[in-house]
Protein backbone atom coordinates (compact mmCIF):
# COMPACT_ATOMS: atom_id res chain seq x y z
CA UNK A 1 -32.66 -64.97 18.86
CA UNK A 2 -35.43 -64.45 21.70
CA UNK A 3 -35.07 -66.80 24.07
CA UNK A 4 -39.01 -66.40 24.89
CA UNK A 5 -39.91 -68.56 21.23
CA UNK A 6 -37.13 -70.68 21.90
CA UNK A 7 -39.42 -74.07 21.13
CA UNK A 8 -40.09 -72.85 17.33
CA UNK A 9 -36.60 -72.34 16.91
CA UNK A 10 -34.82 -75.37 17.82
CA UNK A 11 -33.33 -77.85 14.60
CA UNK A 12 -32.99 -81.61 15.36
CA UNK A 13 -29.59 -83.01 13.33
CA UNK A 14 -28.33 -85.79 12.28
CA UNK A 15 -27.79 -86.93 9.00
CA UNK A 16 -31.16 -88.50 9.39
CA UNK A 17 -30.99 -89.20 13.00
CA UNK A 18 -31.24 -86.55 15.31
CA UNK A 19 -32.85 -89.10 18.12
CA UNK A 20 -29.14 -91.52 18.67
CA UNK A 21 -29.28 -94.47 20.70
CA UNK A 22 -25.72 -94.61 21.67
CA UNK A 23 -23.73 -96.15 18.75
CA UNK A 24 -20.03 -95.48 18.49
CA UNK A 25 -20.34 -95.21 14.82
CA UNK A 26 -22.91 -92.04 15.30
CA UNK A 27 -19.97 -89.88 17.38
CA UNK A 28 -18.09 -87.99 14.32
CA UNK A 29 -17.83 -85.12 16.33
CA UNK A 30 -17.53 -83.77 20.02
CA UNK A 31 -20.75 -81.45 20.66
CA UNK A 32 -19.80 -77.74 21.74
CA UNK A 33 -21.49 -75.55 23.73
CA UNK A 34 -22.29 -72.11 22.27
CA UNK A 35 -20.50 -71.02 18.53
CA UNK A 36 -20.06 -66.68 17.77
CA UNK A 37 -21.03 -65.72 14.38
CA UNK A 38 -18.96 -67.39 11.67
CA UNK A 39 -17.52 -70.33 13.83
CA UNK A 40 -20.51 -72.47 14.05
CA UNK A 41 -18.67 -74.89 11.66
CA UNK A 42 -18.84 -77.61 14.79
CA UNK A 43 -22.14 -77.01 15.83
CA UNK A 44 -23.88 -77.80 12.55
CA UNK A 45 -21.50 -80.71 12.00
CA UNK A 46 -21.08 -82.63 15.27
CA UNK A 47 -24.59 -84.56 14.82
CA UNK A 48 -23.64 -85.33 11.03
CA UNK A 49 -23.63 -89.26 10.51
CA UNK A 50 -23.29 -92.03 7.83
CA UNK A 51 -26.39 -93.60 7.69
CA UNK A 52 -28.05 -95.16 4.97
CA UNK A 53 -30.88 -93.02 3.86
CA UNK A 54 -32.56 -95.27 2.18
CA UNK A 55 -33.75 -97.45 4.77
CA UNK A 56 -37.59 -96.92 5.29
CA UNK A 57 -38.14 -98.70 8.66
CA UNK A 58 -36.76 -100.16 11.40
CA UNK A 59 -36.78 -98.63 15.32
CA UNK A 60 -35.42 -95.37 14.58
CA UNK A 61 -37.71 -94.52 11.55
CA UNK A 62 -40.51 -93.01 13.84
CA UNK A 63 -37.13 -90.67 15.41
CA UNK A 64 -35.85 -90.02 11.75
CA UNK A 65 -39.73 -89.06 10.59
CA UNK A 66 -40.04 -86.82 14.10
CA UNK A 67 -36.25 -85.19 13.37
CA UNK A 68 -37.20 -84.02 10.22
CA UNK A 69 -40.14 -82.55 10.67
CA UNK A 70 -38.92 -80.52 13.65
CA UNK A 71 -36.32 -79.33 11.73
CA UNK A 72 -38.60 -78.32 8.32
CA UNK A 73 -41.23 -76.54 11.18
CA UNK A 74 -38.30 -74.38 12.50
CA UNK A 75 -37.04 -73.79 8.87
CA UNK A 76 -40.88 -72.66 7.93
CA UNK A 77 -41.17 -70.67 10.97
CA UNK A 78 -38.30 -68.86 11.17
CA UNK A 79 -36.48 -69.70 8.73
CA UNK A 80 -34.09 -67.53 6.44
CA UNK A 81 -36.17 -64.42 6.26
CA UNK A 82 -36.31 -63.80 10.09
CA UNK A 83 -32.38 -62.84 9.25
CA UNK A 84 -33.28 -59.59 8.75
CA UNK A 85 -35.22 -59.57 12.45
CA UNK A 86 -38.84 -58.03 12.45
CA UNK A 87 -39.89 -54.89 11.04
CA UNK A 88 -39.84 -51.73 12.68
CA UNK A 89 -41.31 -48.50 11.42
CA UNK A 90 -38.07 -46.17 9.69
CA UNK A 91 -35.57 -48.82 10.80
CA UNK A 92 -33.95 -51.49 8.65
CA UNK A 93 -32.69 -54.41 9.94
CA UNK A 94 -31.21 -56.08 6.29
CA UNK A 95 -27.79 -56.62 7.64
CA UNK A 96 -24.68 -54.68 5.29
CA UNK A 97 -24.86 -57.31 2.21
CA UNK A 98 -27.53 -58.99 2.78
CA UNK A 99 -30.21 -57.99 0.48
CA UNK A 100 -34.03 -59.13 0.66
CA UNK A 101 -33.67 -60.92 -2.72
CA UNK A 102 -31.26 -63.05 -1.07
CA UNK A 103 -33.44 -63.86 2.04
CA UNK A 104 -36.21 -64.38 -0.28
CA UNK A 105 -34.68 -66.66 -2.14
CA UNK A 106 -32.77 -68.57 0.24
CA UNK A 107 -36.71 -69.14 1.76
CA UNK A 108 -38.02 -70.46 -1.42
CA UNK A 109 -35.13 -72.90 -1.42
CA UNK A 110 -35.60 -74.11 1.87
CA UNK A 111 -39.11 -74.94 1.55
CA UNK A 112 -41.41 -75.91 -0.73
CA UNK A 113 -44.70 -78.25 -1.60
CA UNK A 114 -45.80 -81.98 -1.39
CA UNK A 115 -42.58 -84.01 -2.76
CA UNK A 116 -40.61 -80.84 -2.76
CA UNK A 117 -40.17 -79.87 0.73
CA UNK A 118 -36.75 -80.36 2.15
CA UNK A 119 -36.88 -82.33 5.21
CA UNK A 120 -32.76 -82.13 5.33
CA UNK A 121 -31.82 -80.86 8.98
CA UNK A 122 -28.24 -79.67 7.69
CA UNK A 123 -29.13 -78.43 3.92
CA UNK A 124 -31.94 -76.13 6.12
CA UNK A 125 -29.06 -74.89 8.45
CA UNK A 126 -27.21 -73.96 5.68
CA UNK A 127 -30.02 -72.23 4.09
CA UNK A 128 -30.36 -70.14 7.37
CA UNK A 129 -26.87 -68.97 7.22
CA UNK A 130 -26.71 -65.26 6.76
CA UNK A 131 -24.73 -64.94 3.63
CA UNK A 132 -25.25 -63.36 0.12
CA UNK A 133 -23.14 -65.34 -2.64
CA UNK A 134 -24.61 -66.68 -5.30
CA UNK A 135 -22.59 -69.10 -6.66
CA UNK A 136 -22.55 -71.19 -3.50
CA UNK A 137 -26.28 -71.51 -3.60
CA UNK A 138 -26.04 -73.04 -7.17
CA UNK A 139 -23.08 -75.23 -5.83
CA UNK A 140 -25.15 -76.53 -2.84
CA UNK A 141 -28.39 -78.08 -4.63
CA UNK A 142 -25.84 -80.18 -6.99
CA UNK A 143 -23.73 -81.70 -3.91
CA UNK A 144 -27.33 -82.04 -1.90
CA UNK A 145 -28.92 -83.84 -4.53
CA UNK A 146 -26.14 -86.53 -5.14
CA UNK A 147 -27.28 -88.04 -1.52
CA UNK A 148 -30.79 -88.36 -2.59
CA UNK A 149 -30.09 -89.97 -5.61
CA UNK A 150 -27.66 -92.36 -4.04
CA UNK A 151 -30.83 -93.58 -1.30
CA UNK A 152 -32.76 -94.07 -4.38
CA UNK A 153 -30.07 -95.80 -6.77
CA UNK A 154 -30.61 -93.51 -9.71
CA UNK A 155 -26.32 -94.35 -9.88
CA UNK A 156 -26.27 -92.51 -13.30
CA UNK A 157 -27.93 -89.43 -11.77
CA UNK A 158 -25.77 -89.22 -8.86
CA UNK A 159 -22.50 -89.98 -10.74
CA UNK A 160 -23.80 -87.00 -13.24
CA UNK A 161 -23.90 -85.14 -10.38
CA UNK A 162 -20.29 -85.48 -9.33
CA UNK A 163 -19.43 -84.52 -12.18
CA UNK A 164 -21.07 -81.71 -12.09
CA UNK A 165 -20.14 -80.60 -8.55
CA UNK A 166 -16.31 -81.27 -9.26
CA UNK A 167 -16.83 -79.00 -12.78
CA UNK A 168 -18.35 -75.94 -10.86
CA UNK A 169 -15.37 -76.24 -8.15
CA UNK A 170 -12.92 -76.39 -10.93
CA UNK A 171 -14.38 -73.83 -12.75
CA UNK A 172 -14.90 -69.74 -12.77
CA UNK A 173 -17.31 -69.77 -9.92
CA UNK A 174 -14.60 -70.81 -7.59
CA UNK A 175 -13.07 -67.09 -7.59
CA UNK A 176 -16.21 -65.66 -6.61
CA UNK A 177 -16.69 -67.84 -3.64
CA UNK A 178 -13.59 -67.43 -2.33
CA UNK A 179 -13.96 -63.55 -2.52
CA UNK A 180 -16.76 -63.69 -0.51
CA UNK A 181 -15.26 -65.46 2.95
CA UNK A 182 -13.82 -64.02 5.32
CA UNK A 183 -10.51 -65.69 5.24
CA UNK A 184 -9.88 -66.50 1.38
CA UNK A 185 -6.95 -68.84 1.65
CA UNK A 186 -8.66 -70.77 3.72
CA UNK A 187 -11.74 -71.00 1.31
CA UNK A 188 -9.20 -72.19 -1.36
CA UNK A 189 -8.14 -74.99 0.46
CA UNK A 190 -11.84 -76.05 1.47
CA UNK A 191 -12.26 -75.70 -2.40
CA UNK A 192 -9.38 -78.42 -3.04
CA UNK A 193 -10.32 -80.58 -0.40
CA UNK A 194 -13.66 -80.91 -1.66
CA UNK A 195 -12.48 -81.49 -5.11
CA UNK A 196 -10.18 -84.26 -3.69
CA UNK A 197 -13.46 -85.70 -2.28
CA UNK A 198 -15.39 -86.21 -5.02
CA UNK A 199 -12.83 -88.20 -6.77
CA UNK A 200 -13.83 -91.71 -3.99
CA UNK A 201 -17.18 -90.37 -4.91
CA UNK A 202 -17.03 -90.60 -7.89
CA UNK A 203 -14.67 -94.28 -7.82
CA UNK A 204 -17.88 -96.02 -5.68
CA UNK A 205 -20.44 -94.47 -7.33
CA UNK A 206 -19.28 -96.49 -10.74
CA UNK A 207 -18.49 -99.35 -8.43
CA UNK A 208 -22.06 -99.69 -7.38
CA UNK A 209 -23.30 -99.18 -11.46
CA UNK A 210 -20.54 -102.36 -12.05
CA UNK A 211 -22.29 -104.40 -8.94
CA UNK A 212 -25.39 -106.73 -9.29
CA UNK A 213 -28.16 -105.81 -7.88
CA UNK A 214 -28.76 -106.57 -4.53
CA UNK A 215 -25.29 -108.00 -4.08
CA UNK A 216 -22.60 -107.16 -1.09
CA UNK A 217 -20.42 -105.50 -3.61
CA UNK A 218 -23.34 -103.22 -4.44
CA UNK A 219 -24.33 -102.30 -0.54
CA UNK A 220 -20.29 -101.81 0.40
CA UNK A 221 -20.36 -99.60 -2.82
CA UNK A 222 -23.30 -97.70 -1.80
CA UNK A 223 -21.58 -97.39 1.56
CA UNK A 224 -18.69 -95.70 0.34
CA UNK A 225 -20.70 -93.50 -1.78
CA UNK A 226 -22.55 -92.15 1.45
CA UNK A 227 -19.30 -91.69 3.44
CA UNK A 228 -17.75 -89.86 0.19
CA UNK A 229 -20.71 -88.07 -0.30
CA UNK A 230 -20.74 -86.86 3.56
CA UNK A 231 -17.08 -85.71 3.55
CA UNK A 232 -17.85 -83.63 0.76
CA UNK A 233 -20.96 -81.91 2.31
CA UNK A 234 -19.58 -81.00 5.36
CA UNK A 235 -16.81 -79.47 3.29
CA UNK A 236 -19.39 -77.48 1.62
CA UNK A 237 -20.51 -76.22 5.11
CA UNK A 238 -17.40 -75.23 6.07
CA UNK A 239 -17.26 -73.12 2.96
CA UNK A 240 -19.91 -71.50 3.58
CA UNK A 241 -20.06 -70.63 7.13
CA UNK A 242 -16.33 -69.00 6.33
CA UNK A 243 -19.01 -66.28 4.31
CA UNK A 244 -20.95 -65.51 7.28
CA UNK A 245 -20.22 -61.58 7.63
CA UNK A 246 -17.31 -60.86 10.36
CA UNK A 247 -19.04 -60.07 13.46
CA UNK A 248 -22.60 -60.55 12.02
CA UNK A 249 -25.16 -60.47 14.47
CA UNK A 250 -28.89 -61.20 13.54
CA UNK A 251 -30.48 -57.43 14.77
CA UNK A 252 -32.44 -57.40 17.79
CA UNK A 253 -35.30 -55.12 17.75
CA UNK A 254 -34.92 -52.23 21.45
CA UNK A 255 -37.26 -53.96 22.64
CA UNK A 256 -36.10 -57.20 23.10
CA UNK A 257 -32.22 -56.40 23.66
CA UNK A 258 -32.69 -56.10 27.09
CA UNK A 259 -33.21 -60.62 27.18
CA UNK A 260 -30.57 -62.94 26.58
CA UNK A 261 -29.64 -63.75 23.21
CA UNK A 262 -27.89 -66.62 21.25
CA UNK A 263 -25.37 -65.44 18.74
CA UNK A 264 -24.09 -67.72 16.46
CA UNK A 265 -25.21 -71.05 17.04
CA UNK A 266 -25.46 -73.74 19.93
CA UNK A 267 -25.33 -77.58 20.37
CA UNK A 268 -28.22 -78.69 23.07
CA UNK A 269 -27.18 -82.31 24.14
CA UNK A 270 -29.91 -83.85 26.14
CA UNK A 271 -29.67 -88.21 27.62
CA UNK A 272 -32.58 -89.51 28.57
CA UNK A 273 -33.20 -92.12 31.57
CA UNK A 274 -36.41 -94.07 32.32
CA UNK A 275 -37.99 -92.92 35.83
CA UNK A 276 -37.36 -96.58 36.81
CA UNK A 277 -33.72 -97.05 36.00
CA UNK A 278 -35.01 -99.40 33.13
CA UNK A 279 -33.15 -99.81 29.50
CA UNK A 280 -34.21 -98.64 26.44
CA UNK A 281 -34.83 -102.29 24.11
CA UNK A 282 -33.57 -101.56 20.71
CA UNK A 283 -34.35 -104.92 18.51
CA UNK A 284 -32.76 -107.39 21.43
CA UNK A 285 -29.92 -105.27 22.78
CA UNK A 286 -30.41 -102.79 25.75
CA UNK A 287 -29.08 -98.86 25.75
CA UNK A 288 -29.20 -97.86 29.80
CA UNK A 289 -29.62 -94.22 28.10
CA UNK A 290 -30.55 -92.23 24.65
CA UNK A 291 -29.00 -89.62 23.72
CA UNK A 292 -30.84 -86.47 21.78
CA UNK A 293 -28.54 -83.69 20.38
CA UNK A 294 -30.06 -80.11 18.91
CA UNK A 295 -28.84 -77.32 17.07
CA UNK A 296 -30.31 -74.06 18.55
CA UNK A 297 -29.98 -71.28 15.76
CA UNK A 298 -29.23 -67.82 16.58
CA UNK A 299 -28.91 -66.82 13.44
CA UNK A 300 -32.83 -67.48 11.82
CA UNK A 301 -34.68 -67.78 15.40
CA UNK A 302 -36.84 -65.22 16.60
């Protein structure tokens, strides 16, 4: 990554916040510094959270709204076809594996029109990742789309989904997958671990279908779904950051390899202060700082 574009290649994360006032619930993870190619498992991850997705206002909706959009710009700008670096007259920069049907498609994926764009921080950083395995890419829509049906209570759909997701793990794909990491024992266990996740998923998912509408049981349902739902995606990052190619690094054109570049990816931490020592007012309670936390992406900037 050229550190001169730096600005069109920075993702905001969270789950849904990427702007945190502090909360203790927010800090799942310690932020790191800098990751090498194929350890950036705690980079993508530290900002992950359990929020509810389906809530449409409140003071961090204008954050959520900005977070997103940041992250979708990068993804457009750079995003998974700027793997293979910028052309050069009788030089190739497609990595060893990595094929321009697979940057192509991981693109179309990871953006789209009107309703269809994805505006997920994480499911874009996984789109970026530099690997070439198909059934991974099939796996990752189905585990994506159980959150989104979960914010929107289609319970049937996401339960479906579940399903689904715990069927493709269990099933011949599984082989292939682990094949393509790195360190194939360790994919296996990923594998059962994430199997082993979807079976809470799956238990509060039909707890919130038994719940009345609008009752407790049906929001503490609907809670545990999230969680369950979150354990199992950051699984399915680990997974596939284990099938980034050992020692991949995103080519950098002669002339540029002369500046500094980012390899791997990076976790940018910034707290803000007011100039007057004032606190930030969140709905009656006061922060004396907020907190903004970044992923910097070596592997799609430019």
């Amino acid at each position: 990554m050229r550190f001169s574009n730096l600005a069109t290649t920075l993702f905001a994360v969270g789950s849904v916040n990427a702007f945190v006032v502090q909360q203790p619930q927010n800090n799942h993870h310690a932020p790191s510094s800098q990751s090498p190619a194929g350890s950036s498992a705690s980079a993508l991850m530290m900002a992950s959270s359990n929020n509810n997705d389906d809530a449409a206002s409140g003071p961090f909706a204008a954050f959520r709204n900005v977070a997103a959009t940041a992250a979708l710009a990068a993804a457009i700008w750079s995003g998974p076809n700027a793997v293979v670096g910028p052309s050069m007259t009788g030089t190739s920069h497609l990595p060893e594996g990595i094929t321009s049907a697979v940057v192509a498609n991981a693109k179309e994926m990871a953006s789209g029109s009107g309703s269809r764009v994805n505006k997920d921080p994480e499911s874009l950083l996984r789109y970026g990742l530099p690997i070439d395995n198909k059934e991974v890419r099939q796996l990752q829509p189905i585990i994506e789309e159980i959150r989104q049906d979960i914010s929107t209570k289609r319970k049937a759909a996401a339960l479906d989904g579940a399903r689904k997701a715990k069927g493709f793990l269990k099933g011949k794909a599984t082989e292939k997958m682990t094949k393509a990491c790195r360190e194939p024992t360790k994919c296996s266990a990923i594998i059962d671990e994430m199997v082993a996740d979807i079976e809470p998923l799956e238990g509060a998912l039909s707890a919130s279908q038994d719940a009345g509408r609008g009752s407790e049981q049906e929001r503490k349902a609907q809670d545990d779904a999230y969680a369950a739902q979150d354990a199992l995606q950051k699984k399915l990052t680990d997974l596939e950051e284990q099938m980034v190619p050992k020692g991949y690094v995103t080519p950098v054109p002669d002339d540029y390899a002369d500046l500094p570049q980012l390899r791997g990816r990076a976790t940018v931490e910034m707290v803000l202060k007011k100039a007057d020592g004032g606190p930030f007012d969140i709905e009656g309670t006061n922060y004396p700082q907020a907190k903004m936390k970044m992923i910097i992406d070596g592997y799609t900037g430019e």
